[in-house]
Protein backbone atom coordinates (compact mmCIF):
# COMPACT_ATOMS: atom_id res chain seq x y z
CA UNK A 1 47.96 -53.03 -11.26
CA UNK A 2 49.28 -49.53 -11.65
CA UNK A 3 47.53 -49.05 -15.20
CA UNK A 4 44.08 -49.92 -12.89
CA UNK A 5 44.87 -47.43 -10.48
CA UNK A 6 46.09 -44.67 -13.26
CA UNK A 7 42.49 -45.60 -15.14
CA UNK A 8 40.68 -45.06 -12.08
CA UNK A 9 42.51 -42.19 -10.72
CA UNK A 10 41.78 -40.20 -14.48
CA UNK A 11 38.16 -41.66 -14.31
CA UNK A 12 38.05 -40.41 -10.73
CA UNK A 13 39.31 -36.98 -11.77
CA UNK A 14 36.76 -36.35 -14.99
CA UNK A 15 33.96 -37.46 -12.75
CA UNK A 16 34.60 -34.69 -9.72
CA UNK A 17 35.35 -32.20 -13.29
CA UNK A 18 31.80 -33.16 -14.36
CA UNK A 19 30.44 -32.36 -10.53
CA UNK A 20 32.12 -29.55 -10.24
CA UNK A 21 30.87 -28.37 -13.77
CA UNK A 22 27.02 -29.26 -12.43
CA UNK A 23 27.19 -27.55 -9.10
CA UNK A 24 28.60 -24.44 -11.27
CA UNK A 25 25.36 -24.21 -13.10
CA UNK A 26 23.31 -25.46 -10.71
CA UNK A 27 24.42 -21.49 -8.77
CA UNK A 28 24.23 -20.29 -11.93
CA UNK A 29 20.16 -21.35 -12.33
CA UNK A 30 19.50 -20.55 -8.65
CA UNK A 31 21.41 -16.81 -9.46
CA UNK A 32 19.33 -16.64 -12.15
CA UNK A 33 16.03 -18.13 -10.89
CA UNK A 34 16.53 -15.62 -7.69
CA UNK A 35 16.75 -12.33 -10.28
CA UNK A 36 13.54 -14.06 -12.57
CA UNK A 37 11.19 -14.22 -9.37
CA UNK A 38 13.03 -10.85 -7.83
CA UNK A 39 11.47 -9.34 -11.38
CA UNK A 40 8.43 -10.92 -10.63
CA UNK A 41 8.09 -9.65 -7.09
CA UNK A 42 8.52 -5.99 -8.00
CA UNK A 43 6.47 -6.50 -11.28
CA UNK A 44 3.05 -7.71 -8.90
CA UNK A 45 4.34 -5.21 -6.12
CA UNK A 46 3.51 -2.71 -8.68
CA UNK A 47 0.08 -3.93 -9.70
CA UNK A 48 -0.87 -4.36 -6.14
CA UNK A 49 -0.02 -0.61 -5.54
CA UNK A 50 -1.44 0.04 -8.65
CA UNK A 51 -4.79 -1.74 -7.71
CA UNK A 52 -4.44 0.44 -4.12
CA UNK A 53 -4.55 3.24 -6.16
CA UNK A 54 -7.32 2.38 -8.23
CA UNK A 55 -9.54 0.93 -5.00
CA UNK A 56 -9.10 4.45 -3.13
CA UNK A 57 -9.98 6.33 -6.53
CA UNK A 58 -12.96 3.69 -6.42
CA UNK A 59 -13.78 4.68 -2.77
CA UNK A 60 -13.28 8.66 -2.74
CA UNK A 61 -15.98 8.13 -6.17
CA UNK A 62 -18.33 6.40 -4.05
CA UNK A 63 -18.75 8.71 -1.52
CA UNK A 64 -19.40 11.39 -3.95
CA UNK A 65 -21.83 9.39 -5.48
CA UNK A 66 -23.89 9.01 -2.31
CA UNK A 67 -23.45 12.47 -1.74
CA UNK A 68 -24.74 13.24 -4.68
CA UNK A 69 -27.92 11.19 -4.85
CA UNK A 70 -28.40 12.72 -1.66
CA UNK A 71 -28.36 15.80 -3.29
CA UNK A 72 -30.51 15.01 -6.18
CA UNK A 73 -33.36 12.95 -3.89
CA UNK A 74 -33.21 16.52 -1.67
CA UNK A 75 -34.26 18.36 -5.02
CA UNK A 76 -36.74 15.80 -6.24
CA UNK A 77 -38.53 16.36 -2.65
CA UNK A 78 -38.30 19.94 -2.94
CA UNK A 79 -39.37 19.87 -6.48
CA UNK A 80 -42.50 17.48 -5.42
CA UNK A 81 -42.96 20.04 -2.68
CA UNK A 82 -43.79 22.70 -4.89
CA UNK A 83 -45.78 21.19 -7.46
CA UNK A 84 -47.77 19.49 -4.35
CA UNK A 85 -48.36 22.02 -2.12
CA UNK A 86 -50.52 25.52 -2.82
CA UNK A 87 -48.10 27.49 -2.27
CA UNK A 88 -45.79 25.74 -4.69
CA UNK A 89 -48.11 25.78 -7.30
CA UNK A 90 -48.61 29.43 -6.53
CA UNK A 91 -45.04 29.78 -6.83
CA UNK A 92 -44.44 28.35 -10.47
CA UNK A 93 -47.40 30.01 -11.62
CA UNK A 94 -46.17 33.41 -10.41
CA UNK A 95 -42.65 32.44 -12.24
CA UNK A 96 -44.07 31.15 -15.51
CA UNK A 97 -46.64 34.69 -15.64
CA UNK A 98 -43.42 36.41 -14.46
CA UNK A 99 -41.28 35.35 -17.32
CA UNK A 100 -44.29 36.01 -19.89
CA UNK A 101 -44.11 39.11 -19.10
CA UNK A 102 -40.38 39.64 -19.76
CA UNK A 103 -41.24 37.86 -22.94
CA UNK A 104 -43.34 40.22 -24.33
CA UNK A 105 -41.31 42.99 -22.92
CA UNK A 106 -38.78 42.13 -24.97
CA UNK A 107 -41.21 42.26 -28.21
């Protein structure tokens, strides 16, 4: 009877060894599993902020945009403005006889 208990006892001992062995690497995977998605926080923390940075660049490029079609449909009504009206046209013929004449001043 006391060889029973003895085997038991040893088998008893290896098996809370082998647990004791798991629940050691089972910390060890959760340790290592909490550092993998800790990377993997601060990696897409970064791209977020990145994107942020990007999306306001995006926004503030926008805005000048519209400003500047503004801009350019102003000119196009004040360039149809003069080659509309009679006094526009009396305008850019006055500037194209002007500048012929500094033409052949020059000569």
């Amino acid at each position: 009877m006391d060889e029973r208990n003895e085997y038991w006892k040893t088998m008893y001992e290896e098996l809370e060894l082998q647990m004791k062995d798991m629940m050691s690497m089972t910390l060890e995977l959760i340790d290592s599993n909490g550092m993998e998605k800790q990377k993997t926080i601060e990696k897409v923390t970064n791209e977020n902020n990145t994107l942020r940075e990007e999306l306001e660049k995006s926004k503030m490029a926008q805005k000048e945009n519209i400003k500047l079609n503004q801009e350019i449909r102003r000119l196009k009504l004040l360039e149809h403005k003069f080659n509309v009206t009679y006094a526009g046209k009396f305008t850019l013929k006055y500037l194209a006889l002007k500048s012929s004449i500094k033409e052949q001043i020059k000569k």
